[in-house]
Protein backbone atom coordinates (compact mmCIF):
# COMPACT_ATOMS: atom_id res chain seq x y z
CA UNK A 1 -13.77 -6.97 23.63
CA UNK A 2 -16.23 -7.07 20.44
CA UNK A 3 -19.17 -6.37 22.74
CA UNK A 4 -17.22 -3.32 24.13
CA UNK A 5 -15.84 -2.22 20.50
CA UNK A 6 -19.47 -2.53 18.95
CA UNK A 7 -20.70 -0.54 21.78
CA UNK A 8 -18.32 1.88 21.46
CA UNK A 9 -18.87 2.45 17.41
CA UNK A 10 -22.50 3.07 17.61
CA UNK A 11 -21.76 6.68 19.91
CA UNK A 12 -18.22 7.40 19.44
CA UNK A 13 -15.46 6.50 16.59
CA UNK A 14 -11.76 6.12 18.07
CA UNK A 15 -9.81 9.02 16.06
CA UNK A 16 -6.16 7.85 14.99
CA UNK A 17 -5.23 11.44 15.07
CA UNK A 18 -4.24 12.50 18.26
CA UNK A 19 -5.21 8.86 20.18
CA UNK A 20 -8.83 10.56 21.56
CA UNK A 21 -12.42 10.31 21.50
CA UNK A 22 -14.04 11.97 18.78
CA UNK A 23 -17.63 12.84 20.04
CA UNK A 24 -19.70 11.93 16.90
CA UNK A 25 -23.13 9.68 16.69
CA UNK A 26 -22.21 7.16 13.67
CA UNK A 27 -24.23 4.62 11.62
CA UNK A 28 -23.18 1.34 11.38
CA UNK A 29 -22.31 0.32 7.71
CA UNK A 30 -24.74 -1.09 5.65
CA UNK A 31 -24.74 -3.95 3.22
CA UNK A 32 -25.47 -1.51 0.14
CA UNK A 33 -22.22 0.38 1.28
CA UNK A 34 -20.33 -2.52 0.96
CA UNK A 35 -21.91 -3.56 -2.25
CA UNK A 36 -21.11 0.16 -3.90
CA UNK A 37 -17.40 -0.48 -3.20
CA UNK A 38 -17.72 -3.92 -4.63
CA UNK A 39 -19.06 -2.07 -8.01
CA UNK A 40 -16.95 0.36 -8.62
CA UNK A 41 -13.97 -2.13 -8.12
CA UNK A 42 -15.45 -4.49 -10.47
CA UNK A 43 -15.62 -1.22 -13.04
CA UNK A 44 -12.27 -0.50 -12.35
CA UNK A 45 -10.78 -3.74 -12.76
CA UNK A 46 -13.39 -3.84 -16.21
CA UNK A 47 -12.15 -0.56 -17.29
CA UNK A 48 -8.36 -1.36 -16.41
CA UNK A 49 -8.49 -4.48 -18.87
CA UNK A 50 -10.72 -2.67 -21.80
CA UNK A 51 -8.92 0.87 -21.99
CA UNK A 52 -5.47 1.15 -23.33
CA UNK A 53 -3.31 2.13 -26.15
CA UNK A 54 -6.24 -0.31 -27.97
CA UNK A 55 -9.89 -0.34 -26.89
CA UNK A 56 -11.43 -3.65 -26.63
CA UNK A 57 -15.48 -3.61 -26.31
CA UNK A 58 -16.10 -5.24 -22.84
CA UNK A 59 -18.30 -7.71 -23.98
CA UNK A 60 -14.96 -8.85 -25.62
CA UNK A 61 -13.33 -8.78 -22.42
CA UNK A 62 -15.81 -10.97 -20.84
CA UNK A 63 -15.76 -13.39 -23.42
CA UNK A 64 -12.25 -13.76 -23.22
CA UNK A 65 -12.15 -14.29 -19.01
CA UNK A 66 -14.55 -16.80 -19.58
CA UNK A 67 -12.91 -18.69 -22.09
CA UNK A 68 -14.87 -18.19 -25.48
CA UNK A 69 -13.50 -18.14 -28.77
CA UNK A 70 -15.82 -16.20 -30.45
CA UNK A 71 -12.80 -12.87 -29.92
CA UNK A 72 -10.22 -11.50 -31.77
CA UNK A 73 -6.91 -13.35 -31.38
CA UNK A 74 -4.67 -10.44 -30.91
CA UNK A 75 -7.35 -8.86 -28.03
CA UNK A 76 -7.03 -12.34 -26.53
CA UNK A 77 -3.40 -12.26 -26.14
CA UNK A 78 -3.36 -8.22 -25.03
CA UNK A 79 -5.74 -9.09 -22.30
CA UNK A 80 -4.34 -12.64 -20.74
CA UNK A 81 -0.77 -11.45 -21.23
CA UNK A 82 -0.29 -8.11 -20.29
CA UNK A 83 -3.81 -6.47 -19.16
CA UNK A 84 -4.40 -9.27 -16.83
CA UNK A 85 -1.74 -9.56 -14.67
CA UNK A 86 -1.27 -5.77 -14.72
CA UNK A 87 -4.98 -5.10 -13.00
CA UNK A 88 -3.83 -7.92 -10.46
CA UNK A 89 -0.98 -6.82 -9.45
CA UNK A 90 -2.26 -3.04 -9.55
CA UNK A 91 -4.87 -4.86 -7.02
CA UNK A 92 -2.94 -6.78 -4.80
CA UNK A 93 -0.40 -3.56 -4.87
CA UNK A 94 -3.23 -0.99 -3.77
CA UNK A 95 -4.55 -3.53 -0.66
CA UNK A 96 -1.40 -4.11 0.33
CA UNK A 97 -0.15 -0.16 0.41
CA UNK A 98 -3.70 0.71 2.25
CA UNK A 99 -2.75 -1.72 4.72
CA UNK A 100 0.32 -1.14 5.50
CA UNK A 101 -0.37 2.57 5.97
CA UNK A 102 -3.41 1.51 8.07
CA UNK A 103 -1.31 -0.56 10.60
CA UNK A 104 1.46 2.39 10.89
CA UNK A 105 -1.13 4.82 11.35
CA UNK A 106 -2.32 2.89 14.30
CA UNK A 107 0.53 1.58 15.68
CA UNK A 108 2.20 5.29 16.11
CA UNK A 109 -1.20 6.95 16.35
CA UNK A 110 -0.27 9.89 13.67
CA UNK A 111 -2.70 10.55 11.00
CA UNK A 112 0.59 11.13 8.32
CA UNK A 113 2.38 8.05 9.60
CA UNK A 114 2.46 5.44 6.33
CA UNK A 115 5.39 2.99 5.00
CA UNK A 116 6.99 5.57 3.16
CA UNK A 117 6.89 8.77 5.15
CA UNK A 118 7.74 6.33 8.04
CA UNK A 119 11.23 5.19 6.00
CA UNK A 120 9.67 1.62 5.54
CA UNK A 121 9.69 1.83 1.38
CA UNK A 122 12.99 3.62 1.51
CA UNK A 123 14.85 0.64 3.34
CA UNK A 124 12.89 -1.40 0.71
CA UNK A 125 14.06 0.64 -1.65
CA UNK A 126 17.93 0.47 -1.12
CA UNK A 127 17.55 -3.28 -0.33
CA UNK A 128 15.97 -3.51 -4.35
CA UNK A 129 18.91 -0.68 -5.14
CA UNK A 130 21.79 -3.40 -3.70
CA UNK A 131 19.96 -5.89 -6.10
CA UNK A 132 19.93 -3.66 -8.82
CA UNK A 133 23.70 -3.00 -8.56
CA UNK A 134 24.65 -6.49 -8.36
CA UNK A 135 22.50 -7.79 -11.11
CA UNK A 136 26.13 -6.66 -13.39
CA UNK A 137 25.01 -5.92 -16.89
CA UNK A 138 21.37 -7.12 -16.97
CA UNK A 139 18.78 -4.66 -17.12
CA UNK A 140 15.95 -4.46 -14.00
CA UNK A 141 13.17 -6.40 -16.10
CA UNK A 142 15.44 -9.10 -17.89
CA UNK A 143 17.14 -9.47 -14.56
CA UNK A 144 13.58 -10.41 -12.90
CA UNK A 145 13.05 -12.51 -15.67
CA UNK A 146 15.80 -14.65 -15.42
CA UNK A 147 16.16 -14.38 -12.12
CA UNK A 148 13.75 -17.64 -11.44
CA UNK A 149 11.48 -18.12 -8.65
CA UNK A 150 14.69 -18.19 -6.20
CA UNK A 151 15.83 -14.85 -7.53
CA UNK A 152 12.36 -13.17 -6.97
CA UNK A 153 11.95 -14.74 -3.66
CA UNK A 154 15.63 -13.13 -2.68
CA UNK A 155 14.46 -9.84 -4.38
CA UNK A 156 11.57 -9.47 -1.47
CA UNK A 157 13.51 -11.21 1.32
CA UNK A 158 15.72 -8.02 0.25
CA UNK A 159 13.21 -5.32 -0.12
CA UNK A 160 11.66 -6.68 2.81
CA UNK A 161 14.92 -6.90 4.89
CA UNK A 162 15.75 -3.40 4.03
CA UNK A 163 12.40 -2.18 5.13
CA UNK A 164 12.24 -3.78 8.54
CA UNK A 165 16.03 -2.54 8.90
CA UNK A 166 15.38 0.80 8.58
CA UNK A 167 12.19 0.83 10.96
CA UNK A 168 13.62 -1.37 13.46
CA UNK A 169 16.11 1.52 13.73
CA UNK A 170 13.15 3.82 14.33
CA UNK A 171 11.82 2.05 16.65
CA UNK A 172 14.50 1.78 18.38
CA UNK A 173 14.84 5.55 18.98
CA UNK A 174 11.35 5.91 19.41
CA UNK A 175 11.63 4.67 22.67
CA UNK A 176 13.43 7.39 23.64
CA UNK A 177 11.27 9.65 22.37
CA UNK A 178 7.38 10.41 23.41
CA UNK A 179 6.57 12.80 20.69
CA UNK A 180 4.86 11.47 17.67
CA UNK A 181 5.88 14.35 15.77
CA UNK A 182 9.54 13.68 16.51
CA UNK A 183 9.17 9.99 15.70
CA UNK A 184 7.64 11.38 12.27
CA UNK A 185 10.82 13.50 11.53
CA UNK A 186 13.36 11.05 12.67
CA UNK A 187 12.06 8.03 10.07
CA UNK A 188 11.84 11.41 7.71
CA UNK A 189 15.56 11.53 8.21
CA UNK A 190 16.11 7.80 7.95
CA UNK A 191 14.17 8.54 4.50
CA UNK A 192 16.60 11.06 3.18
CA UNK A 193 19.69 8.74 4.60
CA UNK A 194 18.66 5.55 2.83
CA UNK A 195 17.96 7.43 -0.41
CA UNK A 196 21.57 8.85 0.13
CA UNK A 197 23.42 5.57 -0.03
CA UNK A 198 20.97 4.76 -3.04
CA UNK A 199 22.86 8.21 -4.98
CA UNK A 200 26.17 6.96 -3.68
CA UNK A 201 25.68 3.62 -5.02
CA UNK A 202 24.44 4.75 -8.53
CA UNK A 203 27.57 6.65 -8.66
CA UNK A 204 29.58 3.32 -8.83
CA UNK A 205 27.22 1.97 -11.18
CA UNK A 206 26.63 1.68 -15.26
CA UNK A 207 24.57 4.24 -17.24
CA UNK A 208 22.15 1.68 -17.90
CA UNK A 209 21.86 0.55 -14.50
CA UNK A 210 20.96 3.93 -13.17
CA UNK A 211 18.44 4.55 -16.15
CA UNK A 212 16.92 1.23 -14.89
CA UNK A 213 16.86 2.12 -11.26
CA UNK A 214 15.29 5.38 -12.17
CA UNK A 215 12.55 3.92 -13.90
CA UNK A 216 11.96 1.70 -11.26
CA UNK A 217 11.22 4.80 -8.77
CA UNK A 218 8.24 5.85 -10.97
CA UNK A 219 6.50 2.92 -10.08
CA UNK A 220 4.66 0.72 -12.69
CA UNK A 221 2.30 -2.45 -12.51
CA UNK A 222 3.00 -3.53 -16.04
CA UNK A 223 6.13 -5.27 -15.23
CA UNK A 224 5.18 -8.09 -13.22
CA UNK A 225 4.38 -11.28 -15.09
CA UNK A 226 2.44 -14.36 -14.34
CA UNK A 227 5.58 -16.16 -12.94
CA UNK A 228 6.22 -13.07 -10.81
CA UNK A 229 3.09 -12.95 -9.81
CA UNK A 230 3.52 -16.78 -8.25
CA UNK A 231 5.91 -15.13 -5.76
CA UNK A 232 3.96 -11.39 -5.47
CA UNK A 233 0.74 -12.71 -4.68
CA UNK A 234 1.23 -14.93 -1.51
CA UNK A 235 3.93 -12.29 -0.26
CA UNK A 236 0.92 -9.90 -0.29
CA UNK A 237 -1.94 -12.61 0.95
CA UNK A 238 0.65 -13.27 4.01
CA UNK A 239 0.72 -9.55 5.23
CA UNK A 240 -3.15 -9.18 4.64
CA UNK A 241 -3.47 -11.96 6.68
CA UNK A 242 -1.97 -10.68 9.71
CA UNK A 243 -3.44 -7.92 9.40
CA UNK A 244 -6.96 -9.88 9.77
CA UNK A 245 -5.47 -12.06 12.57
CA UNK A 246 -4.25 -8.46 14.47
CA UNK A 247 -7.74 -6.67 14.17
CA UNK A 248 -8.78 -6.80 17.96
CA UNK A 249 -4.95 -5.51 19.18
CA UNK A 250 -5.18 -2.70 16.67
CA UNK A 251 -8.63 -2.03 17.86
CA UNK A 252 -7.34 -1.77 21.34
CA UNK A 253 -4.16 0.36 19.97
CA UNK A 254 -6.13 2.99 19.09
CA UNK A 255 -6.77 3.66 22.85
CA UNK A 256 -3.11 3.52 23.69
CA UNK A 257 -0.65 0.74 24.86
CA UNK A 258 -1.53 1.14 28.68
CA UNK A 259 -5.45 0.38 27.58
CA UNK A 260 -4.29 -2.35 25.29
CA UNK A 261 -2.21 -4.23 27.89
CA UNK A 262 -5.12 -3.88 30.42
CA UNK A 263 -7.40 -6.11 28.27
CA UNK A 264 -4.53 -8.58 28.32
CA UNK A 265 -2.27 -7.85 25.21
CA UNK A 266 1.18 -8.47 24.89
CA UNK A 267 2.17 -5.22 23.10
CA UNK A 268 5.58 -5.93 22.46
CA UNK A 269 4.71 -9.23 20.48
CA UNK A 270 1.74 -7.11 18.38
CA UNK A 271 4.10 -4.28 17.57
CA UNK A 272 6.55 -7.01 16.02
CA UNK A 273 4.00 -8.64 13.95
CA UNK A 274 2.44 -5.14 13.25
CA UNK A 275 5.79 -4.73 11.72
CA UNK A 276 7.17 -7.44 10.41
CA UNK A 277 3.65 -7.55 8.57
CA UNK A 278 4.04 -4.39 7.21
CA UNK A 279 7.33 -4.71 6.45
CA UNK A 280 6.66 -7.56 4.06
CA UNK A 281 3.72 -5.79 2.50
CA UNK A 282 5.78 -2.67 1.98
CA UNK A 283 8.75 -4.60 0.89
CA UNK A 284 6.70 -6.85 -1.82
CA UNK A 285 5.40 -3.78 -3.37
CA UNK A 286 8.29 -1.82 -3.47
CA UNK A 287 10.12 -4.85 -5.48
CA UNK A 288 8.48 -5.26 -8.05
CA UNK A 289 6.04 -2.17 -8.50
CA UNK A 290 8.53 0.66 -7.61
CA UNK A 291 8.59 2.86 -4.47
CA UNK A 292 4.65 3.60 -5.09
CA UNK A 293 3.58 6.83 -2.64
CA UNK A 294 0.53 8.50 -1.13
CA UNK A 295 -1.96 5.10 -1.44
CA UNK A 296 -0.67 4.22 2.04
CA UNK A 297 -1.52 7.29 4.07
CA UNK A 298 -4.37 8.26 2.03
CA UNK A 299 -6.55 4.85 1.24
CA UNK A 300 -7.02 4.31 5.30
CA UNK A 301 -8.32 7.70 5.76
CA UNK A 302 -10.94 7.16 3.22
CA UNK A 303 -11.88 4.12 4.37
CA UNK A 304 -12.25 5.95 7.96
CA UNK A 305 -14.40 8.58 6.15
CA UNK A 306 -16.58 6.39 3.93
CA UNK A 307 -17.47 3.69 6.58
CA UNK A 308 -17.42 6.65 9.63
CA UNK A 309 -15.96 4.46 12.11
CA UNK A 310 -11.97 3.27 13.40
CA UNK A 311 -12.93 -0.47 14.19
CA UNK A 312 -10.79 -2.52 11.89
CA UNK A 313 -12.81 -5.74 11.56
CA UNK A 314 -14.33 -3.54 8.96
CA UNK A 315 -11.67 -1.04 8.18
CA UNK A 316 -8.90 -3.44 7.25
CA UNK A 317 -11.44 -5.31 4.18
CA UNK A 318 -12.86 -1.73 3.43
CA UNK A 319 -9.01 -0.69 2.72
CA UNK A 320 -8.70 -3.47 0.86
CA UNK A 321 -10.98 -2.71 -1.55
CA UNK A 322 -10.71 1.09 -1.44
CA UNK A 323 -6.91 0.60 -2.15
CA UNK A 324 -7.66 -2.11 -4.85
CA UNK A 325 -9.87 0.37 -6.58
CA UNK A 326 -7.82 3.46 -6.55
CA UNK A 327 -4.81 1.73 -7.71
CA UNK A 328 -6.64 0.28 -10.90
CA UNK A 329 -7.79 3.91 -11.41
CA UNK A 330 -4.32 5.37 -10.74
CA UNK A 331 -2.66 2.70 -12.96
CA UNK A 332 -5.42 3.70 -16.01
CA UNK A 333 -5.36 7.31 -15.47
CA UNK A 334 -1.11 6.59 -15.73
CA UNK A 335 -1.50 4.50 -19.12
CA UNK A 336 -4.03 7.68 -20.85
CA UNK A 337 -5.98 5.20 -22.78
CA UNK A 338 -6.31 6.01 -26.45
CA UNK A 339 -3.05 7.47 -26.98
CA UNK A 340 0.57 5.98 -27.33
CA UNK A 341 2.13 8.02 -23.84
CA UNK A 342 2.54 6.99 -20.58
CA UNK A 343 2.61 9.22 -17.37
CA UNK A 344 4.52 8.01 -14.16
CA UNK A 345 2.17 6.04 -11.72
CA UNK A 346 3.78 8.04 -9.10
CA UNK A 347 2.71 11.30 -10.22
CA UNK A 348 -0.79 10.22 -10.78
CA UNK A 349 -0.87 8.77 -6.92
CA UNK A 350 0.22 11.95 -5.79
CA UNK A 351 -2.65 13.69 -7.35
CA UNK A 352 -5.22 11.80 -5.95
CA UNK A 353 -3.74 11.25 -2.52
CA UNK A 354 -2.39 14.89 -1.67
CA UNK A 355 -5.46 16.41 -1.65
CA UNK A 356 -6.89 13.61 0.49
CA UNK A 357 -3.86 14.06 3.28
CA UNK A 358 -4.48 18.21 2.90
CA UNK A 359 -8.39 17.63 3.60
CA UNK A 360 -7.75 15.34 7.00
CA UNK A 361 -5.01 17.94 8.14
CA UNK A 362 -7.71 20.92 7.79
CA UNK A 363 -10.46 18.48 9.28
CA UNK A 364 -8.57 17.59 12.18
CA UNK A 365 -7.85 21.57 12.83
CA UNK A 366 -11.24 21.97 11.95
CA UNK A 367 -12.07 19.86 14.85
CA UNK A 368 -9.49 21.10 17.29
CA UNK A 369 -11.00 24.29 16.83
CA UNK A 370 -14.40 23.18 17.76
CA UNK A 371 -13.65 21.06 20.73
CA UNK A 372 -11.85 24.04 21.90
């Protein structure tokens, strides 16, 4: 199936859009591609831990990952305690959302399909919302705090339970239903349902229990901590790895499930682990970073665009690192270094993935029209 895959990249790219054949002659990605991406990471992740309400030179900043003394104290303790584990999990967050939205897109074939669109990070949402409400008079971030390792394990078994609920669901009906489009709307509804029994709940809640759940939904990587970060981390390294171990079925996906179960695949047993992987990188994310939008439908279309191709043993560690990088720029562009103010990270992800989602929708009638 490699041989056959390879062969098929170097005339042809499978399109995700419609589940045909575009009819384009593509180059096969180079080494200095992949070391351009690598670079501008790397500057992201150096800019995300100099620039901030205080500027530290990066020389500083290098000093102070390797170790040295020769640093101010109080740049020492800004970087290891807060910038550090805020570029990580803005990191981990990004490849995880890219990801997920990659496997979705795939799986149902639909260029707009990703885990929040879909319904995924809403079910995630009102399983963190149930949390929320029963945390009693703790606020969201002391109630991760002291919730202990058991208590943040319970807080993605929750976000994650919530997610695979709600698309489970979907899926269900989706077997009923042929049109992608339909499928679209229906986890739309599921969407608007979930976020429903979120209002009714706040209604039975305390003032400062909504304000924290609200907060929560503008999505923020500054409030995970080291310890959190014990449980975030291998939640997120688990889903990633799936996705690896899946690339050949959602190579084969792309060409429908009849194709797929001709070269031997049990697609029943690749859509569960499609989603149950997805579920728990959607889920992990939404815990503890907020219900973060427009990375997971946009990052997998770059990826398609900058490495011109649909085969996923090199589009799932391209998204990776295209959703590690524009999550470290959304997360600085959200803090506006130099000043004292903050801008939700949602908003800024909306900016630079809307116009992203608008260009494939006019490319892909753009190319309708010529085919035609």
């Amino acid at each position: 199936m490699n041989s056959m895959l390879e062969s098929q990249d170097e005339t042809q790219t499978p399109t995700i859009l419609s589940g045909s054949i575009t009819r384009h002659f593509l180059p096969r990605t180079g080494p200095f591609l992949w070391g351009i991406m690598f670079v501008i990471m790397a500057l992201a992740f150096a800019l995300e831990l100099s620039l901030g309400s205080v500027w530290i030179p990066l020389k500083d900043v290098v000093s102070i990952l390797l170790g040295q003394n020769n640093v101010v104290e109080e740049w020492r303790q800004i970087i290891l305690l807060f910038r550090l584990p805020r570029a990580l999990t803005a990191m981990l967050a990004g490849a995880a959302l890219g990801i997920a939205g990659l496997k979705m897109q795939t799986l149902f074939r639909n260029p707009l399909a990703d885990p929040f669109v879909l319904g995924i990070s809403s079910g995630a949402g009102l399983g963190v919302a149930l949390v929320v409400m029963a945390a009693g008079g703790l606020k969201w971030s002391i109630f991760l705090e002291q919730a202990g390792l058991a208590g943040n394990i319970s807080l993605i078994l929750s976000a994650t339970f919530g997610a695979t609920a709600v698309l489970g669901v979907v899926l269900g009906i989706a077997r009923r239903v042929e049109s992608n489009l339909t499928l679209l709307i229906i986890g739309l509804m599921f969407g608007y349902i979930t976020s429903s029994i979120v209002q009714v709940l706040m209604q039975f809640s305390l003032e400062h229990q909504m304000q924290s759940y609200i907060a929560w939904t503008f999505g923020s990587f500054g409030s995970v901590t080291w310890k959190q970060i014990t449980v975030f981390a291998p939640a997120v390294v688990c889903g990633l790895t799936v996705a690896w171990v899946l690339v050949k079925p959602l190579d084969a996906l792309l060409l429908g499930n009849g194709y797929a179960r001709s070269m031997g695949i049990n697609v029943s047993l690749v859509r569960f682990w499609i989603i149950g992987g997805a579920s728990v990188l959607a889920g992990a994310v939404t815990a503890y970073c907020g219900p973060i939008g427009f990375l997971g439908i946009a990052v997998p279309h770059l990826g398609r665009i900058i490495l011109k191709t649909s085969e996923h043993r090199r589009l799932v560690p391209a998204v990776m690192i295209i959703g590690a990088t524009l999550a470290l720029f959304a997360d600085l562009i959200s803090q506006a270094p130099g000043t004292q103010m903050a801008m939700p990270l949602n908003a800024v992800t909306a900016l630079i993935g809307a116009p992203v989602v608008v260009g494939v929708i006019l490319r892909r009638k753009q190319m309708m029209e010529t085919d035609g």
